[in-house]
N, C-alpha and C. Protein backbone atom coordinates (compact mmCIF):
# COMPACT_ATOMS: atom_id res chain seq x y z
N UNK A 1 -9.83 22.61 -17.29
CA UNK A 1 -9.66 21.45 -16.44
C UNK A 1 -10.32 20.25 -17.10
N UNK A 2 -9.64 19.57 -17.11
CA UNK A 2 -9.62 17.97 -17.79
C UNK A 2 -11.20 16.88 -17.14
N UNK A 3 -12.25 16.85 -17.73
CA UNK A 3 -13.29 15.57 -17.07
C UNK A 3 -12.49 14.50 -16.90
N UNK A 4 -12.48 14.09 -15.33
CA UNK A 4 -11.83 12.37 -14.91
C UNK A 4 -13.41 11.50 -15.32
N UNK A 5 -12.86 10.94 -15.65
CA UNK A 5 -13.41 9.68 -16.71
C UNK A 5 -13.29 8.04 -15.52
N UNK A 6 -12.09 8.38 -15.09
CA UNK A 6 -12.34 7.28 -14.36
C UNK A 6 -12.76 7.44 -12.58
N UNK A 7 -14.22 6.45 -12.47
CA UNK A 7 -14.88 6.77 -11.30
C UNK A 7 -14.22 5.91 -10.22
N UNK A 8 -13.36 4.87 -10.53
CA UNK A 8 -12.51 4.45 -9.42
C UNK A 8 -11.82 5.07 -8.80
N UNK A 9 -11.19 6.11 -9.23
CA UNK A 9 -10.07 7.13 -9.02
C UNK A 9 -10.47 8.10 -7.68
N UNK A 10 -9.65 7.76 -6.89
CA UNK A 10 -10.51 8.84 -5.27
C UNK A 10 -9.42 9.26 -5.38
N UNK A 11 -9.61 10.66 -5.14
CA UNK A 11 -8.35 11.66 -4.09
C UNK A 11 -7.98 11.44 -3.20
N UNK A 12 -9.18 11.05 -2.22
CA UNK A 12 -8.64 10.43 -1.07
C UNK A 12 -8.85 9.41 -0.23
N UNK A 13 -8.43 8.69 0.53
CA UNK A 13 -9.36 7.54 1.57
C UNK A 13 -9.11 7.37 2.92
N UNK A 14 -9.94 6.68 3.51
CA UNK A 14 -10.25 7.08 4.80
C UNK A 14 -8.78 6.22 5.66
N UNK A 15 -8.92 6.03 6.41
CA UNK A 15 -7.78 5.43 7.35
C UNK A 15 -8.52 3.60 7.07
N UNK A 16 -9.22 3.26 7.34
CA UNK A 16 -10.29 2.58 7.49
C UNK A 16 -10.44 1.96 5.79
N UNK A 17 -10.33 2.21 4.81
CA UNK A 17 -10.52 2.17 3.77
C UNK A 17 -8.63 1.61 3.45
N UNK A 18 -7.98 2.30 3.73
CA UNK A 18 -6.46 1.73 3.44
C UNK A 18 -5.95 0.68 4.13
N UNK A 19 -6.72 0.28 5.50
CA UNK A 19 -6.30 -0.30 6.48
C UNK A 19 -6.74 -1.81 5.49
N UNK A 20 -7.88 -1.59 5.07
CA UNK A 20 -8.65 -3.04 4.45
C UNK A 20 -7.86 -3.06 3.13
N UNK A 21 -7.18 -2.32 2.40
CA UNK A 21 -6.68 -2.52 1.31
C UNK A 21 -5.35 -3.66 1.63
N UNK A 22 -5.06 -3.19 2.79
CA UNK A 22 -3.79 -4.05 3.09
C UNK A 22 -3.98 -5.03 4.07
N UNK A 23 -5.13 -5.11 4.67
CA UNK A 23 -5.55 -6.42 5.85
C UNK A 23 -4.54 -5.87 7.33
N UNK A 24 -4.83 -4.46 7.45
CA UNK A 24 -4.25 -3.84 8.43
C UNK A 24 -5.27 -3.58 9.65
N UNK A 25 -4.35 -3.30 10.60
CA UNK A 25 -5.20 -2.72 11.65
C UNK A 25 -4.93 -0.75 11.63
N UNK A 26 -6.21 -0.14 11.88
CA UNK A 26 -5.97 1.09 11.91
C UNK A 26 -4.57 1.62 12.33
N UNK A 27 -4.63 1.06 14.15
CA UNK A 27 -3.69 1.37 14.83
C UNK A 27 -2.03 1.19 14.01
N UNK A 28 -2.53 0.41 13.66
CA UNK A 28 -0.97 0.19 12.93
C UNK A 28 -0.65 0.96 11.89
N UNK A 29 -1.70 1.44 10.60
CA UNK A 29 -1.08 2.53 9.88
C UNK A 29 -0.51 4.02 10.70
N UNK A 30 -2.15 4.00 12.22
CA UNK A 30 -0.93 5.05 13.27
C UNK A 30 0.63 5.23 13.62
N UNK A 31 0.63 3.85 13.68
CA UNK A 31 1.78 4.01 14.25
C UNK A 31 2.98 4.05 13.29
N UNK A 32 2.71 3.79 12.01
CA UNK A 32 3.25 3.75 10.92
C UNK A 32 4.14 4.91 10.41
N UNK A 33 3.06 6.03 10.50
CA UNK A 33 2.84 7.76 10.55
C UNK A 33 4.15 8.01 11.77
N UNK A 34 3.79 7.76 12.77
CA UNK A 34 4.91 7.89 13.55
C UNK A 34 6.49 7.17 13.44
N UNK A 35 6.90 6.39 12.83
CA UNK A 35 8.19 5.63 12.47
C UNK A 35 8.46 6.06 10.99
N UNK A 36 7.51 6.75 10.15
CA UNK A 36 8.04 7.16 8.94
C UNK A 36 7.95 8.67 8.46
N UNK A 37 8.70 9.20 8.66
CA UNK A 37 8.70 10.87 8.61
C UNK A 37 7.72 11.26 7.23
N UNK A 38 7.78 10.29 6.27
CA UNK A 38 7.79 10.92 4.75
C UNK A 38 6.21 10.72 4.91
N UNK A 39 5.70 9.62 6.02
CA UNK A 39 4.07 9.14 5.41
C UNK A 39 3.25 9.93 6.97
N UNK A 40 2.65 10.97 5.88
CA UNK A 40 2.11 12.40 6.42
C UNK A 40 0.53 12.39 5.78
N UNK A 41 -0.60 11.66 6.25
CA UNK A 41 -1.68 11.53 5.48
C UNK A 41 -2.23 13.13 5.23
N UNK A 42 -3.37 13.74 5.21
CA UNK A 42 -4.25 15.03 5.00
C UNK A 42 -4.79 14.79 6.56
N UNK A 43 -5.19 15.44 7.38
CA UNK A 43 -5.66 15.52 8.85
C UNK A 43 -6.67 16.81 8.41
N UNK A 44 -8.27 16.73 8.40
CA UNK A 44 -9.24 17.67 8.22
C UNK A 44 -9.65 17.78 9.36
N UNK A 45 -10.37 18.82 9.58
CA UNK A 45 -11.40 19.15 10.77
C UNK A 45 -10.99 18.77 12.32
N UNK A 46 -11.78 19.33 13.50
CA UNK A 46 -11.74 19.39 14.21
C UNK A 46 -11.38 17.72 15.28
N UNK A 47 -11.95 16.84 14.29
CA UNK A 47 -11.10 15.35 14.96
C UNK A 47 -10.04 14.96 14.05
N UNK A 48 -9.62 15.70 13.36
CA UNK A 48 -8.12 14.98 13.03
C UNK A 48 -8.32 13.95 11.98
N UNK A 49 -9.51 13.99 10.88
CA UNK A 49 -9.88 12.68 10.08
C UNK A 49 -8.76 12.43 8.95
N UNK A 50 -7.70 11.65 8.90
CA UNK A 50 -7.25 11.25 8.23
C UNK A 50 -7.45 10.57 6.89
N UNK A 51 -7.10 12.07 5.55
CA UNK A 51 -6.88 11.18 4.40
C UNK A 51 -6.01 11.07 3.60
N UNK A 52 -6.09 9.94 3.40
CA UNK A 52 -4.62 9.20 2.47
C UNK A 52 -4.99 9.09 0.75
N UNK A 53 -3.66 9.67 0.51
CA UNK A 53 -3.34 10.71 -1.29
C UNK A 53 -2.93 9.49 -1.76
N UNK A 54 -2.73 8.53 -3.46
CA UNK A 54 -2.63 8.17 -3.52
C UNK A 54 -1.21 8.17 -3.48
N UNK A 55 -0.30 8.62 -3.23
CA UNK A 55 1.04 8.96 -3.06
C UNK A 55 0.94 8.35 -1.51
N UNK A 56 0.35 8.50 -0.55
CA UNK A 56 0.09 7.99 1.11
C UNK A 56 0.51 6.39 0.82
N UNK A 57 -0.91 6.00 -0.29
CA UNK A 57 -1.47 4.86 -0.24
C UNK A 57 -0.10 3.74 -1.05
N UNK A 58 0.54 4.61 -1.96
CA UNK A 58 1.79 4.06 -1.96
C UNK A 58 3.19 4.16 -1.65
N UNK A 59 3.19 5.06 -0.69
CA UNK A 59 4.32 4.35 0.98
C UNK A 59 3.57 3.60 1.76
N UNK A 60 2.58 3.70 2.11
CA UNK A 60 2.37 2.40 2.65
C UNK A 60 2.49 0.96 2.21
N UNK A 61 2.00 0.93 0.66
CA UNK A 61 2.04 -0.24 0.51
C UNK A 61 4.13 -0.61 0.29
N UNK A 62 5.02 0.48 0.18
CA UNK A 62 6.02 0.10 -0.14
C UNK A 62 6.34 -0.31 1.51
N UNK A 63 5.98 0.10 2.63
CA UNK A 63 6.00 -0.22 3.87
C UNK A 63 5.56 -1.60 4.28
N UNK A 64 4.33 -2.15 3.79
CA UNK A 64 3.86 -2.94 3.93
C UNK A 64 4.54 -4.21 2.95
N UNK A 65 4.93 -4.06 2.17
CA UNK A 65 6.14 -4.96 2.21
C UNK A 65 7.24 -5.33 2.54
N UNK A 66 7.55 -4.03 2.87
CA UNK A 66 8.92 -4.30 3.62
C UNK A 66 8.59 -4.86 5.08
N UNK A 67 8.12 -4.43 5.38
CA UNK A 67 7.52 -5.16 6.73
C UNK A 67 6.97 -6.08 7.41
N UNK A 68 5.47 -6.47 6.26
CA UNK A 68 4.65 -7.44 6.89
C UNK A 68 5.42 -8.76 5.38
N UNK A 69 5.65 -8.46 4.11
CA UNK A 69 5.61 -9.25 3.43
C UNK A 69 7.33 -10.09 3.50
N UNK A 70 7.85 -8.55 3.31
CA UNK A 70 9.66 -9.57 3.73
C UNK A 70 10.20 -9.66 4.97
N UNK A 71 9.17 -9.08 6.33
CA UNK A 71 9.51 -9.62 7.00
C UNK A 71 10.91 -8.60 7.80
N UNK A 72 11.04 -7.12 7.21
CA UNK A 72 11.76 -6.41 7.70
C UNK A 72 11.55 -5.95 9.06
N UNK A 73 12.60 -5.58 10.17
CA UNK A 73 12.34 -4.43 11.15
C UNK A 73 11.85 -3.28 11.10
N UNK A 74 10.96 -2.72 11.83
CA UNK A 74 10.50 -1.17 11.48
C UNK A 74 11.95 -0.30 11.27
N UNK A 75 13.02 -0.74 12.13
CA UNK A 75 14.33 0.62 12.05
C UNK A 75 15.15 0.15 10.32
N UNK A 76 14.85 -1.17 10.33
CA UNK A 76 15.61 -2.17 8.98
C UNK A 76 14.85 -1.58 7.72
N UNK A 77 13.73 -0.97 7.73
CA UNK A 77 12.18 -0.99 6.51
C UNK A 77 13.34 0.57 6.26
N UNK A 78 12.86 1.54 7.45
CA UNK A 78 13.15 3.10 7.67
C UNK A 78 14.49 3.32 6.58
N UNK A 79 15.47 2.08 7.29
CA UNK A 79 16.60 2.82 6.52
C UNK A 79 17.27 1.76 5.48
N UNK A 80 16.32 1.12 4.74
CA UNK A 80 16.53 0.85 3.51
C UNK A 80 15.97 1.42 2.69
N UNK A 81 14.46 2.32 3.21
CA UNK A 81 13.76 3.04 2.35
C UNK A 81 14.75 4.50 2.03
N UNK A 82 15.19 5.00 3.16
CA UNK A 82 16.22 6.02 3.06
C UNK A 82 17.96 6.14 2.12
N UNK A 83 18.04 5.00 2.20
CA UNK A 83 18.92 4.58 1.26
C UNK A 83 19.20 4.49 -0.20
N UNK A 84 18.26 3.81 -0.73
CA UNK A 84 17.68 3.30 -1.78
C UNK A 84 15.53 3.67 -1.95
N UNK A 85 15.57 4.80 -2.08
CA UNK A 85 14.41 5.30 -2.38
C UNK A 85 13.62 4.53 -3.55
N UNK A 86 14.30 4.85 -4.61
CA UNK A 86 13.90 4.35 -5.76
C UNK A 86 13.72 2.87 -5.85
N UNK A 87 14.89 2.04 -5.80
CA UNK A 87 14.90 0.81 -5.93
C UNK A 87 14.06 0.15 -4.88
N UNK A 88 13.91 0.60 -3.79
CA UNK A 88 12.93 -0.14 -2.98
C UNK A 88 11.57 -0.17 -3.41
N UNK A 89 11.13 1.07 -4.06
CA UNK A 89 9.47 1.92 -4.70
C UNK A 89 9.18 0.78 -6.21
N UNK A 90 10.60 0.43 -6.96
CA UNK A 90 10.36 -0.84 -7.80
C UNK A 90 10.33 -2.09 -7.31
N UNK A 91 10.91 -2.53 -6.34
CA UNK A 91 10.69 -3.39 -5.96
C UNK A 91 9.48 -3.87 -5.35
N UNK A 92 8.82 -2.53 -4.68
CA UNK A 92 7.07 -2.85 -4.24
C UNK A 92 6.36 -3.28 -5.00
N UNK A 93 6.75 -2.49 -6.39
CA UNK A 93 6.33 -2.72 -7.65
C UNK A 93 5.90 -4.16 -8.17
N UNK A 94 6.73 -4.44 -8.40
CA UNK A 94 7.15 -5.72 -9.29
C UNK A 94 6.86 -7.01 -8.00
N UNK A 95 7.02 -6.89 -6.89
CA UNK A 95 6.20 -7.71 -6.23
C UNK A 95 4.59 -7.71 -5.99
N UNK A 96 4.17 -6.49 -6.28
CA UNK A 96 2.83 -6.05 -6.10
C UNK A 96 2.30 -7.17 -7.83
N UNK A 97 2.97 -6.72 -8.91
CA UNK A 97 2.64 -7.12 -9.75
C UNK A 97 2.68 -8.72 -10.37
N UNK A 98 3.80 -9.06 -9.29
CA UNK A 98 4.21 -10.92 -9.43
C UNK A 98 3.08 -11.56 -8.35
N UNK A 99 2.63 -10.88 -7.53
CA UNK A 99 1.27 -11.36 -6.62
C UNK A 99 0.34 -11.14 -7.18
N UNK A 100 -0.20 -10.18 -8.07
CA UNK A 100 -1.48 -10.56 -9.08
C UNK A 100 -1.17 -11.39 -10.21
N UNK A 101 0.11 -11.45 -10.79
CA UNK A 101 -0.03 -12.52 -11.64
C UNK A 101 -0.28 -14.03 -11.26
N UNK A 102 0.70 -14.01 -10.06
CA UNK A 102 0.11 -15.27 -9.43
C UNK A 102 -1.73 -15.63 -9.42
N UNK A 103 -1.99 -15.09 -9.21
CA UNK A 103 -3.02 -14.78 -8.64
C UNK A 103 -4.17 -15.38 -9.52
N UNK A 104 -3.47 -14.37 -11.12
CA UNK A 104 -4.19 -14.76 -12.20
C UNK A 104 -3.92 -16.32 -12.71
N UNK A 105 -3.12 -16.86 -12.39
CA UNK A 105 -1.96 -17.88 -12.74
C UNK A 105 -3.17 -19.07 -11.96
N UNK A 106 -3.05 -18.59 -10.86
CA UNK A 106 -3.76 -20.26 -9.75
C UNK A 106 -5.26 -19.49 -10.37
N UNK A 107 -5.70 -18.59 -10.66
CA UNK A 107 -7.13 -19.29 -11.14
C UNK A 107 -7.74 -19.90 -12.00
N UNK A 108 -6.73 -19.23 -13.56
CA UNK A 108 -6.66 -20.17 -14.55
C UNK A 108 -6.25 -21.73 -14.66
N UNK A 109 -5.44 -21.91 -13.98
CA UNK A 109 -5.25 -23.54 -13.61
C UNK A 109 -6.64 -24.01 -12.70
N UNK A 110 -7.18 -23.36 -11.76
CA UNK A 110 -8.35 -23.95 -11.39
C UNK A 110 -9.32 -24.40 -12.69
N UNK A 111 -9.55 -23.01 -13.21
CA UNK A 111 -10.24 -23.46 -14.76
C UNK A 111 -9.62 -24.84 -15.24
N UNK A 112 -8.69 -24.82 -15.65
CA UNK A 112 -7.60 -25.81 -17.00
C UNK A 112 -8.17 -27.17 -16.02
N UNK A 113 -8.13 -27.11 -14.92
CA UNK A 113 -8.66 -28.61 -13.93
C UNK A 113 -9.96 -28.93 -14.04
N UNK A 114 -10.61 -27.52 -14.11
CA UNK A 114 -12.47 -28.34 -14.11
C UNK A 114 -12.59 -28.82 -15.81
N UNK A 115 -11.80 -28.58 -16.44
CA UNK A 115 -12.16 -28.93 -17.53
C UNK A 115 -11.71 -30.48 -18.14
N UNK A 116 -10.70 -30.70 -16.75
CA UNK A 116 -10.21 -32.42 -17.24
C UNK A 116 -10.95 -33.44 -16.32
């Protein structure tokens, strides 16, 4: 068995921990679980503690775009994800990745400004 090297890397996270990754409310990844057959977190012990695989953590976030970012219907999100599996999972993608470039983009211009 292989030493993980990288200490960022969790197996799993809490409900609470994914909720802040996405500026969610708990309740709402609940209810999330319930409108999407496929997003099935880990449920341990005797209260039911929910943890999310990084496989969880990305249907949600492909959810969370379809939803909170473009603005889809929960039944509209369901069955475009069902449709088009793949192409929707790149498309999270590549928006996930055009929002950090942005990102990187407006801070470097903050720089390029303090310097004139």
């Amino acid at each position: 068995m292989a030493l993980n090297l990288d200490k960022n890397l969790k197996l799993y996270y809490s409900i609470r921990e994914v909720a802040e990754m996405f500026d969610l409310n708990e309740s709402t990844l609940r209810y999330w679980e319930t409108e999407f057959p496929y997003l099935k977190p880990k449920t341990t012990g005797p209260n039911k503690v929910r943890q999310y695989s990084e496989k969880d953590v990305e249907q949600i976030r492909l959810i969370h775009n379809l939803v909170k970012v473009r603005g889809f219907k929960i039944a509209a999100a369901r069955k475009m994800i069902n449709a088009n599996r793949d192409g929707s999972d790149r498309k999270a993608e590549v928006i996930t990745r055009l929002i950090d470039i942005r990102t990187d983009l407006q801070a470097l211009k903050r720089q390029l400004d303090g310097l004139q």
